[in-house]
PDB file of N, CA and C in Angstrom:
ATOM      1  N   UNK A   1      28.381   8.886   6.792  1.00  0.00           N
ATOM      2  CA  UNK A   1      27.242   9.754   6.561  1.00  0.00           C
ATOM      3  C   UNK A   1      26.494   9.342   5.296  1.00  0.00           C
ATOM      4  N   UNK A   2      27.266   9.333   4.675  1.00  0.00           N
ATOM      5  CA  UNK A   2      26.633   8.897   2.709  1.00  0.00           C
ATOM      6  C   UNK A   2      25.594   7.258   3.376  1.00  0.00           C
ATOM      7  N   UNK A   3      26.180   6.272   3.943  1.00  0.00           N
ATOM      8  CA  UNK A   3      25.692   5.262   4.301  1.00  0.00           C
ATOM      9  C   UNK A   3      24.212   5.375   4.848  1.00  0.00           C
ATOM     10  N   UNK A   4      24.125   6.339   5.540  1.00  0.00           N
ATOM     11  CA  UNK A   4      22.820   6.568   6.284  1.00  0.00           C
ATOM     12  C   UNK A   4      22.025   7.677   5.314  1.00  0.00           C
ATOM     13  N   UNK A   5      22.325   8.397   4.654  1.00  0.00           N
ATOM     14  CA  UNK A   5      21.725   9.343   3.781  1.00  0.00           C
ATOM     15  C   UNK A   5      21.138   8.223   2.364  1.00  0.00           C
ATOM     16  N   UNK A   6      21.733   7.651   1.522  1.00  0.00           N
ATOM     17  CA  UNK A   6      21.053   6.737   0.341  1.00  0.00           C
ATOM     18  C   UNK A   6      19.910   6.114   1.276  1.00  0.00           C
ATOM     19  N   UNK A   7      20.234   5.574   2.321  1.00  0.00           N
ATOM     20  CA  UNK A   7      18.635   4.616   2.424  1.00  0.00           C
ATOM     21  C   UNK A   7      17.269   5.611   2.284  1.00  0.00           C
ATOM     22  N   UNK A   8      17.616   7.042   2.925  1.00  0.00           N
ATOM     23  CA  UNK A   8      16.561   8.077   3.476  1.00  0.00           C
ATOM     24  C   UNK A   8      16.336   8.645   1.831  1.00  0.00           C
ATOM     25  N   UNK A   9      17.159   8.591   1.365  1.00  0.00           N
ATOM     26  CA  UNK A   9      16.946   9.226   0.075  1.00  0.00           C
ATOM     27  C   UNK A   9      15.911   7.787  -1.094  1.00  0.00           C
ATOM     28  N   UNK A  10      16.311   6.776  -0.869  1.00  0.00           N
ATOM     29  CA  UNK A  10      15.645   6.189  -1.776  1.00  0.00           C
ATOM     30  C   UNK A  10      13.924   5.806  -1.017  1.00  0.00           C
ATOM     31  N   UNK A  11      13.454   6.215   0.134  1.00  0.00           N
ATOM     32  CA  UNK A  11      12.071   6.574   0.922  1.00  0.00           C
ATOM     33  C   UNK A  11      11.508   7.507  -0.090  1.00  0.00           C
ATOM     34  N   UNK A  12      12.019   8.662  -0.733  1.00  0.00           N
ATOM     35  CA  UNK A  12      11.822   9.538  -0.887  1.00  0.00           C
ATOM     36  C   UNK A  12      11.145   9.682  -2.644  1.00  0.00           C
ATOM     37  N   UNK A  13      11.741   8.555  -3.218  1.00  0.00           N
ATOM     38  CA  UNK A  13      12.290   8.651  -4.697  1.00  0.00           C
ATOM     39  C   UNK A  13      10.897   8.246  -5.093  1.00  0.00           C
ATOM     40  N   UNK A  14       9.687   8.313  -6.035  1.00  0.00           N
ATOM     41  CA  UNK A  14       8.542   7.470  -6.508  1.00  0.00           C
ATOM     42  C   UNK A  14       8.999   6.380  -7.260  1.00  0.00           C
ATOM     43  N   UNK A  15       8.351   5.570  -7.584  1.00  0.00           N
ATOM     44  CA  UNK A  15       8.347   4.226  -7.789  1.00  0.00           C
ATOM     45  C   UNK A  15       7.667   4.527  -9.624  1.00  0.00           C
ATOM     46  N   UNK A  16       8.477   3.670 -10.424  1.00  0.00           N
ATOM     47  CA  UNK A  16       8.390   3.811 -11.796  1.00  0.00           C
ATOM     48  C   UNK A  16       6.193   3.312 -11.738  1.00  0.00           C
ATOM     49  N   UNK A  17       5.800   3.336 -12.673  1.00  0.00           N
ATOM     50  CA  UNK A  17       4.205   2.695 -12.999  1.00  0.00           C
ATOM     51  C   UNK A  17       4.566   0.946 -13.064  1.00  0.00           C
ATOM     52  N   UNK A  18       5.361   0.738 -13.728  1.00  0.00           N
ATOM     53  CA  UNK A  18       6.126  -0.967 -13.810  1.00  0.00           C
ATOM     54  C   UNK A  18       6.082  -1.722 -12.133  1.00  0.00           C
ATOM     55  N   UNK A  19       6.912  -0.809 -11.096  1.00  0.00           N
ATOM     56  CA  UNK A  19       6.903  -0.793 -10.225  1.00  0.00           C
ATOM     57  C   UNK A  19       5.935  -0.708  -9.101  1.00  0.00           C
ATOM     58  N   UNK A  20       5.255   0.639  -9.042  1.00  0.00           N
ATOM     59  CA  UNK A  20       4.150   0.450  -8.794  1.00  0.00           C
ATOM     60  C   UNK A  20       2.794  -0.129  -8.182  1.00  0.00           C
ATOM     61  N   UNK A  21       2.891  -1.004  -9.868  1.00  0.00           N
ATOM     62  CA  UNK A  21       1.937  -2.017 -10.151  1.00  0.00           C
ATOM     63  C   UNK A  21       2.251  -3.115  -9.302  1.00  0.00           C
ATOM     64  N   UNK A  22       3.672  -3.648  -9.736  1.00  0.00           N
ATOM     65  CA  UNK A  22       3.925  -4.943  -9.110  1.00  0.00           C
ATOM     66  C   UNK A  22       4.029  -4.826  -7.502  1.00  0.00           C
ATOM     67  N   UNK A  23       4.153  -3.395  -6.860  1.00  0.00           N
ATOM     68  CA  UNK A  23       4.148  -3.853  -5.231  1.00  0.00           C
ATOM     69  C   UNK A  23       2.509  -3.818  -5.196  1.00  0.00           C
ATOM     70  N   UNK A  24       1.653  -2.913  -5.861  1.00  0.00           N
ATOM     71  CA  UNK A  24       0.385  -2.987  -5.596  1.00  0.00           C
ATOM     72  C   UNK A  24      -0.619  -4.658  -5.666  1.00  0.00           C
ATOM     73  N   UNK A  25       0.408  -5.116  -6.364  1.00  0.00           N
ATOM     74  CA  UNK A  25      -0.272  -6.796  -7.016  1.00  0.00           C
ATOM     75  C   UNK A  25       0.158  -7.350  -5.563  1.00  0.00           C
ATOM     76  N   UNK A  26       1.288  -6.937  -4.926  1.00  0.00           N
ATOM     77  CA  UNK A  26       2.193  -8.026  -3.673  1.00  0.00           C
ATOM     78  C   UNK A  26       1.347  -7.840  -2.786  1.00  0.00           C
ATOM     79  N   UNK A  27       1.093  -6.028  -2.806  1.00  0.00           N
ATOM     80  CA  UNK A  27       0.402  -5.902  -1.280  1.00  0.00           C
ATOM     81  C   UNK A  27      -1.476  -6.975  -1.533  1.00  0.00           C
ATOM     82  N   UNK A  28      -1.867  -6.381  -1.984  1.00  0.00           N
ATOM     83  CA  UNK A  28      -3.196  -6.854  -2.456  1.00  0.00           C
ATOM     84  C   UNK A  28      -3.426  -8.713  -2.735  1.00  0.00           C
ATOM     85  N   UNK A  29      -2.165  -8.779  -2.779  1.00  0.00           N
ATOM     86  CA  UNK A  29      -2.173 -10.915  -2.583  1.00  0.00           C
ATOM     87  C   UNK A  29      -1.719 -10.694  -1.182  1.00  0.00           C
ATOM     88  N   UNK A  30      -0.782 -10.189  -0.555  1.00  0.00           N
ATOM     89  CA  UNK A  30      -1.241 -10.299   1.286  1.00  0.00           C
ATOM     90  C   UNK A  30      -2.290  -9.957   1.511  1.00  0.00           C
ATOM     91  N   UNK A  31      -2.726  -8.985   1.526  1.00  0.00           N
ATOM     92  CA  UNK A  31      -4.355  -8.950   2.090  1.00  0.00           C
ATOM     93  C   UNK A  31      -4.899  -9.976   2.103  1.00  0.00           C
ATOM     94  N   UNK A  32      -4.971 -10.422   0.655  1.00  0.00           N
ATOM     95  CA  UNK A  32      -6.141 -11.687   0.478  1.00  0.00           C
ATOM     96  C   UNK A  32      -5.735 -13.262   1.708  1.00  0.00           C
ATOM     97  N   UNK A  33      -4.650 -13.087   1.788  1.00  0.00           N
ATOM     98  CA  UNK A  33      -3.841 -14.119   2.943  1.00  0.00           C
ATOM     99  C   UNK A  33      -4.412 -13.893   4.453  1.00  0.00           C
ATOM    100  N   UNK A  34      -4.685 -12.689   4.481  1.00  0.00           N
ATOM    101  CA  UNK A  34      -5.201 -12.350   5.738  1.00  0.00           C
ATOM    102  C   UNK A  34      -6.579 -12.812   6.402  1.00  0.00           C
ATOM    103  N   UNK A  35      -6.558 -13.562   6.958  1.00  0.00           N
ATOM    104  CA  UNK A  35      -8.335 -14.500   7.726  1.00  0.00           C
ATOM    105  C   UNK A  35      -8.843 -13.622   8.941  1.00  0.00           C
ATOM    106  N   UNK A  36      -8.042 -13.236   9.497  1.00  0.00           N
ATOM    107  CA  UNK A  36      -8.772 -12.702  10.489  1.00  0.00           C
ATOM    108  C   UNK A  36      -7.451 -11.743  11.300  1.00  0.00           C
ATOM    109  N   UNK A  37      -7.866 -10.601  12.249  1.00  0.00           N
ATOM    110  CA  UNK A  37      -6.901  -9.679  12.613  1.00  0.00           C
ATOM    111  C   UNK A  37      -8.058  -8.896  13.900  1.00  0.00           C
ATOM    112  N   UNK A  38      -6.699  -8.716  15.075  1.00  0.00           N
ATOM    113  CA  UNK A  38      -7.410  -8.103  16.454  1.00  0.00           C
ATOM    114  C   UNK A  38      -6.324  -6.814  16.652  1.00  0.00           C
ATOM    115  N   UNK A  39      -6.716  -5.888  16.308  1.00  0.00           N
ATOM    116  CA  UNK A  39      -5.866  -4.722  17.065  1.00  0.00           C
ATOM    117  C   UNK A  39      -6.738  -3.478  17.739  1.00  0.00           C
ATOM    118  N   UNK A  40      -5.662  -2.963  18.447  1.00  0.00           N
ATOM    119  CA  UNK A  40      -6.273  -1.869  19.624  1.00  0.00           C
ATOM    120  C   UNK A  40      -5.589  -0.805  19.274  1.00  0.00           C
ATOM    121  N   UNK A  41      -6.478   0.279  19.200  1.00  0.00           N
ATOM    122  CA  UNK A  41      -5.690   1.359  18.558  1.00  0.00           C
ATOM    123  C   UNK A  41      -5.974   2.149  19.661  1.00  0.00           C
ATOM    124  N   UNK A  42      -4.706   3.993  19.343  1.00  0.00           N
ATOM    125  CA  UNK A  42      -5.093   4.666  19.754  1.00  0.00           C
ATOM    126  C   UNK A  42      -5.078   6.263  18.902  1.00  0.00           C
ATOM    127  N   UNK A  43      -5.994   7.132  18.860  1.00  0.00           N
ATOM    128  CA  UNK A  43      -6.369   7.638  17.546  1.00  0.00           C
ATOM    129  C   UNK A  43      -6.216   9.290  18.358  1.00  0.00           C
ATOM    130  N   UNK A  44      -5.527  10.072  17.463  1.00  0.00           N
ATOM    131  CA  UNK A  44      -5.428  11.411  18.102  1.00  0.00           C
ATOM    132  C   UNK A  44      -5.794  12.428  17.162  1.00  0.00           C
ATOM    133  N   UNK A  45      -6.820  13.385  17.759  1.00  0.00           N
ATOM    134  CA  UNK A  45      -7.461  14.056  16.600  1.00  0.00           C
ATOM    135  C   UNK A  45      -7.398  15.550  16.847  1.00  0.00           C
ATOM    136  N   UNK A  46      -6.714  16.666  16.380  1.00  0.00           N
ATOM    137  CA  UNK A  46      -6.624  18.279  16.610  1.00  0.00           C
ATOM    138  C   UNK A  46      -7.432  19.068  15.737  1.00  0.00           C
ATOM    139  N   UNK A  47      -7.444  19.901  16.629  1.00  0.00           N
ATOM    140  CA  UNK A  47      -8.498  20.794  15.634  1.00  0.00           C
ATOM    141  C   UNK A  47      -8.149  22.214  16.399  1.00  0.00           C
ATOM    142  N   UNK A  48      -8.841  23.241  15.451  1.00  0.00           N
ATOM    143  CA  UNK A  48      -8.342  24.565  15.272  1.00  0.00           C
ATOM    144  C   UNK A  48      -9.808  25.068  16.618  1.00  0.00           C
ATOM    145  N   UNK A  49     -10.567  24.239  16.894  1.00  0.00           N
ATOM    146  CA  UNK A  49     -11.558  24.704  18.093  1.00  0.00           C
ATOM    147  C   UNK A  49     -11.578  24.378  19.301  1.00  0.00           C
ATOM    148  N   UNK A  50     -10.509  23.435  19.390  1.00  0.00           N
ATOM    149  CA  UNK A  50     -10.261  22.867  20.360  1.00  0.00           C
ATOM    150  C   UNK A  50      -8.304  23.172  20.807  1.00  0.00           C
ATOM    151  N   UNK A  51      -7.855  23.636  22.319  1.00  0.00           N
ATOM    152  CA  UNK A  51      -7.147  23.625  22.930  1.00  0.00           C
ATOM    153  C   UNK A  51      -6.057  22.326  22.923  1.00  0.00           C
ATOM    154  N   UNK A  52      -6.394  21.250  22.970  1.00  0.00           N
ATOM    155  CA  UNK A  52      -5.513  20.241  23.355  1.00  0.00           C
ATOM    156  C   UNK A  52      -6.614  18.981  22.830  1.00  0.00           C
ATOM    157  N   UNK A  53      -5.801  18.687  21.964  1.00  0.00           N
ATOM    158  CA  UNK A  53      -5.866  17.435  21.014  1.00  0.00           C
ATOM    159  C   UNK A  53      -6.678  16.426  21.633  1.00  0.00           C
ATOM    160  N   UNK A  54      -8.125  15.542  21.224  1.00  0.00           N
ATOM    161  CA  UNK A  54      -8.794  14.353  21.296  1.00  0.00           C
ATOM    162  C   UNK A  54      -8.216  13.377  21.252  1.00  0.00           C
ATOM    163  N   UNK A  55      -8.063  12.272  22.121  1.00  0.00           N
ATOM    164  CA  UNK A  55      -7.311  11.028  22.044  1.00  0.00           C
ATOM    165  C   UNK A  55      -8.617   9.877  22.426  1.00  0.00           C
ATOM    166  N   UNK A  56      -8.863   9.192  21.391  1.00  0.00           N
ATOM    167  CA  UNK A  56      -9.887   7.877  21.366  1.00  0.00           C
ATOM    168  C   UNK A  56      -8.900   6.479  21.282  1.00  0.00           C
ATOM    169  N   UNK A  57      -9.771   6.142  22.490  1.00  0.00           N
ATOM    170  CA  UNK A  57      -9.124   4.338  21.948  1.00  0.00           C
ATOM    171  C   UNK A  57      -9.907   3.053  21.622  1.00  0.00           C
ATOM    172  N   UNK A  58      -9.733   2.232  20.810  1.00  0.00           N
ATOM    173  CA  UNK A  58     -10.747   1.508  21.136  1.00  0.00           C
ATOM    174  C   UNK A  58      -9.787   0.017  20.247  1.00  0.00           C
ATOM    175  N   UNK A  59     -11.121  -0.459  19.717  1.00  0.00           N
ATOM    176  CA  UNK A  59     -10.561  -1.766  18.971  1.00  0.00           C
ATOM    177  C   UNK A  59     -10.428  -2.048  17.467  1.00  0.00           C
ATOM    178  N   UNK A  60     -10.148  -2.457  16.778  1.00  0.00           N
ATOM    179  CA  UNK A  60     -10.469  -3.311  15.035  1.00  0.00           C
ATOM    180  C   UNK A  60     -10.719  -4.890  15.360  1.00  0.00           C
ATOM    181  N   UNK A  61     -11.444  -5.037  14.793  1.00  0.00           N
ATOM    182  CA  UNK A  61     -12.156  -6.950  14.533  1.00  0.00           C
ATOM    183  C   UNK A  61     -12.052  -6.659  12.988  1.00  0.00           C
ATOM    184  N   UNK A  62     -11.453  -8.058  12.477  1.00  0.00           N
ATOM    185  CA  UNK A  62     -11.659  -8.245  10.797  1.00  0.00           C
ATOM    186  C   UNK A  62     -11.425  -9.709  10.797  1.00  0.00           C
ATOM    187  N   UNK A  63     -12.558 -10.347  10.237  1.00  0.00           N
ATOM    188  CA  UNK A  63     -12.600 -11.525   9.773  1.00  0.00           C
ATOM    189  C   UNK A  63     -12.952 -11.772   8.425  1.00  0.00           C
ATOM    190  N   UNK A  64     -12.108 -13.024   7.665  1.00  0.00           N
ATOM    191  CA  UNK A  64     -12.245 -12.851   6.431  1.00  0.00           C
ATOM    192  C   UNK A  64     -13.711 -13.573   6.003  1.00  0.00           C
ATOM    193  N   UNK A  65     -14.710 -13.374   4.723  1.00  0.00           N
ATOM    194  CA  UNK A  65     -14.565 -11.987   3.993  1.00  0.00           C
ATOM    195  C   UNK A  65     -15.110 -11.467   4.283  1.00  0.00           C
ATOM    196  N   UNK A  66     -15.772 -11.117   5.214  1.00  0.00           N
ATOM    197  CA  UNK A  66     -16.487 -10.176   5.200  1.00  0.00           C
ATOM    198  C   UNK A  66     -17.196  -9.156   6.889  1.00  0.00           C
ATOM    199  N   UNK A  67     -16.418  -9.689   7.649  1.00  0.00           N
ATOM    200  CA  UNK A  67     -16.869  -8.777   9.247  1.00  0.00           C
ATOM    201  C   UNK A  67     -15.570  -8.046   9.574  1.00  0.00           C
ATOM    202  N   UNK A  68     -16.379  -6.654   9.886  1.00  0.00           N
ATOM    203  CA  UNK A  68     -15.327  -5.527  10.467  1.00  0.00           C
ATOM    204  C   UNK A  68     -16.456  -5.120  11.108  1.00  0.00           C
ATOM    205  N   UNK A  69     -15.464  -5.373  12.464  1.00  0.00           N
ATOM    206  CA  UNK A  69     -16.041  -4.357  14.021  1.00  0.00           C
ATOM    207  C   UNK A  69     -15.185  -2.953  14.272  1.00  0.00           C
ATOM    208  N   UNK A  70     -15.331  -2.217  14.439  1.00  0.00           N
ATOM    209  CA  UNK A  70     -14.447  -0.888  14.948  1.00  0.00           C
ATOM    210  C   UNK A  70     -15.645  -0.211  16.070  1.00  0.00           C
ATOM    211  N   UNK A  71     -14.586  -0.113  16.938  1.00  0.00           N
ATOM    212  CA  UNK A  71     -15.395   0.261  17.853  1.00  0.00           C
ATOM    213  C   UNK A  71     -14.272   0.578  19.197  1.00  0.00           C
ATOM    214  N   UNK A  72     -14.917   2.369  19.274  1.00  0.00           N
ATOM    215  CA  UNK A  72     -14.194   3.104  19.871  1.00  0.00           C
ATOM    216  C   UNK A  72     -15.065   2.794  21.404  1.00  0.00           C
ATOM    217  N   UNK A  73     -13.947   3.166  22.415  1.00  0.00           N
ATOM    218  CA  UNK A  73     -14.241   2.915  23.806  1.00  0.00           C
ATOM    219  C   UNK A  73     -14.015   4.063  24.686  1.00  0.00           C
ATOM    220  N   UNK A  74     -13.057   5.099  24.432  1.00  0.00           N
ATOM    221  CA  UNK A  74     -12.924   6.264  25.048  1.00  0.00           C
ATOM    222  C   UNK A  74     -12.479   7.344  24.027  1.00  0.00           C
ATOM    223  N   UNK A  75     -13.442   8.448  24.319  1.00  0.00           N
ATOM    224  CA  UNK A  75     -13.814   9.334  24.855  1.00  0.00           C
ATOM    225  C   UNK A  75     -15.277   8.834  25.409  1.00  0.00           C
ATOM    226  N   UNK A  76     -15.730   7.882  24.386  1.00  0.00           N
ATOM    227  CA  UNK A  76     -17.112   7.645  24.401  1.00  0.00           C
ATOM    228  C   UNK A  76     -17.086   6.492  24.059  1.00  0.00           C
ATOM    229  N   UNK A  77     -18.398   5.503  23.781  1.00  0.00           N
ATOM    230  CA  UNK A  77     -18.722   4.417  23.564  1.00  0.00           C
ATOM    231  C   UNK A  77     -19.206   4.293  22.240  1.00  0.00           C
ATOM    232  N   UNK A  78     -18.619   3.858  21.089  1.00  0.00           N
ATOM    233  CA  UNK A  78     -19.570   3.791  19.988  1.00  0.00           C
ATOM    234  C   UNK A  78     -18.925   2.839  18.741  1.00  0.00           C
ATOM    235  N   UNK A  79     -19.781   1.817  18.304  1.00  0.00           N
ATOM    236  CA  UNK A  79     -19.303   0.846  17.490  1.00  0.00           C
ATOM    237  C   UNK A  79     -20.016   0.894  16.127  1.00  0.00           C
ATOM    238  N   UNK A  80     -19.054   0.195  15.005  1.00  0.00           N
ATOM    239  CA  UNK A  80     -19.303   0.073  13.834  1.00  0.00           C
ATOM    240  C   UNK A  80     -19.358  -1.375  13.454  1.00  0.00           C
ATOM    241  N   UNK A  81     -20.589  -2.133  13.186  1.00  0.00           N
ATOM    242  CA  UNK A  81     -20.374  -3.618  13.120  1.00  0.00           C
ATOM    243  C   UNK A  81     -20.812  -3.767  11.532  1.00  0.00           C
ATOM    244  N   UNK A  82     -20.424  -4.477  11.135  1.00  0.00           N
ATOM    245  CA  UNK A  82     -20.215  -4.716   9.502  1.00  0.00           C
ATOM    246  C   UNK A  82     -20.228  -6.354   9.433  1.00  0.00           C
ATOM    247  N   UNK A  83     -21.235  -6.367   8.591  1.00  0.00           N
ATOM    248  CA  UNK A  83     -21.140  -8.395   8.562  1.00  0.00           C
ATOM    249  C   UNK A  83     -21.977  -8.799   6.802  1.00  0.00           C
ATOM    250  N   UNK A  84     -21.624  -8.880   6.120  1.00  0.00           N
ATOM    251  CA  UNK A  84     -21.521  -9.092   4.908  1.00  0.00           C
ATOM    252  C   UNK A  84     -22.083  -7.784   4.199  1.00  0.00           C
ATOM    253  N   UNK A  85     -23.604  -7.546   3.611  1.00  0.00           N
ATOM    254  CA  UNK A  85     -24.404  -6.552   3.174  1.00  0.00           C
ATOM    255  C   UNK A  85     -25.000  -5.675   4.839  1.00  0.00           C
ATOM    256  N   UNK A  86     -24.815  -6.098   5.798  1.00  0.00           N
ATOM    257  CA  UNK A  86     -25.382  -5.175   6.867  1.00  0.00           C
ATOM    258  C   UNK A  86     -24.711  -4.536   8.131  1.00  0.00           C
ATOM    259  N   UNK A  87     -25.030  -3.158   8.272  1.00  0.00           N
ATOM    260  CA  UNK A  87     -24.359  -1.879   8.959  1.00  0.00           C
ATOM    261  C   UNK A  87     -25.034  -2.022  10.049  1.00  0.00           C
ATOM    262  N   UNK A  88     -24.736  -2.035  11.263  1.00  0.00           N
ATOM    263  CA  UNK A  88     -25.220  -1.746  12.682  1.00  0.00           C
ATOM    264  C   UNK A  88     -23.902  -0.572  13.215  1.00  0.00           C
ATOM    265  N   UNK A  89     -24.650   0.545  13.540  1.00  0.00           N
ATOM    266  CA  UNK A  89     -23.688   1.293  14.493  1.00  0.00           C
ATOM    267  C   UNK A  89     -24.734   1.697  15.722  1.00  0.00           C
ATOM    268  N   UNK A  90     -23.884   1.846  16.469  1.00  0.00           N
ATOM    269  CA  UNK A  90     -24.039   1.422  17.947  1.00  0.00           C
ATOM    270  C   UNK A  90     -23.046   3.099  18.534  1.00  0.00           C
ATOM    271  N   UNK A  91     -24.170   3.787  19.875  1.00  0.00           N
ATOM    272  CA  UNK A  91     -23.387   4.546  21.007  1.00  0.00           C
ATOM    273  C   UNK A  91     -24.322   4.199  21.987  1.00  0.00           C
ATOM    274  N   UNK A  92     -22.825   4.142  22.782  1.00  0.00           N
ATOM    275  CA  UNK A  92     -23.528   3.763  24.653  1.00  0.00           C
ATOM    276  C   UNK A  92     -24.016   2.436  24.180  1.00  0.00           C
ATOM    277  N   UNK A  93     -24.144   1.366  23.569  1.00  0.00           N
ATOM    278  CA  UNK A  93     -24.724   0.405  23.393  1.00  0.00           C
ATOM    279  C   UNK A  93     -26.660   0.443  22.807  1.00  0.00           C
ATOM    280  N   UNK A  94     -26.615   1.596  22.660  1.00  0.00           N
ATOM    281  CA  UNK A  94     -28.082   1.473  21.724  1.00  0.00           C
ATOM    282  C   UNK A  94     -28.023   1.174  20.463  1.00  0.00           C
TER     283      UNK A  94
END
């Protein structure tokens, strides 16, 4: 029991400022490693006016440095295109 309880317990514990820092420096030099990335999400959204929870799916595009596509496909049609300094969003394809 103790074996399986320390791992859940040290999830739990905050991380000194020393610490911190240095995973924030690790994560932030992967990023920069990152050229390009394709994933498909699926996104679930509740609310206090609605009965039974919104579920959207769609895509992520990221190419390095500078293009991000997001762009949802169901419930509806509507994209976010991003390509250095300029914003195009897009529903139904207008």
């Amino acid at each position: 029991m103790l074996t399986l309880a320390v791992p859940v317990f040290a999830q739990w514990t905050e991380l000194s400022d020393a610490d911190a820092k240095t995973a924030s420096a690790q994560l932030m030099a992967a990023v920069k490693r990152v050229k390009s990335m394709d994933r498909t999400f699926e996104q679930v959204k509740s609310s206090a006016m609605t009965t039974t929870p919104t579920v959207s799916t769609g895509m992520m595009h990221y190419e390095s440095p500078d293009v991000m596509i997001w762009s949802y496909e169901t419930p509806y049609s509507f994209s976010i295109d991003i390509r250095g300094d300029k914003m195009t969003a897009r529903r139904d394809g207008e």
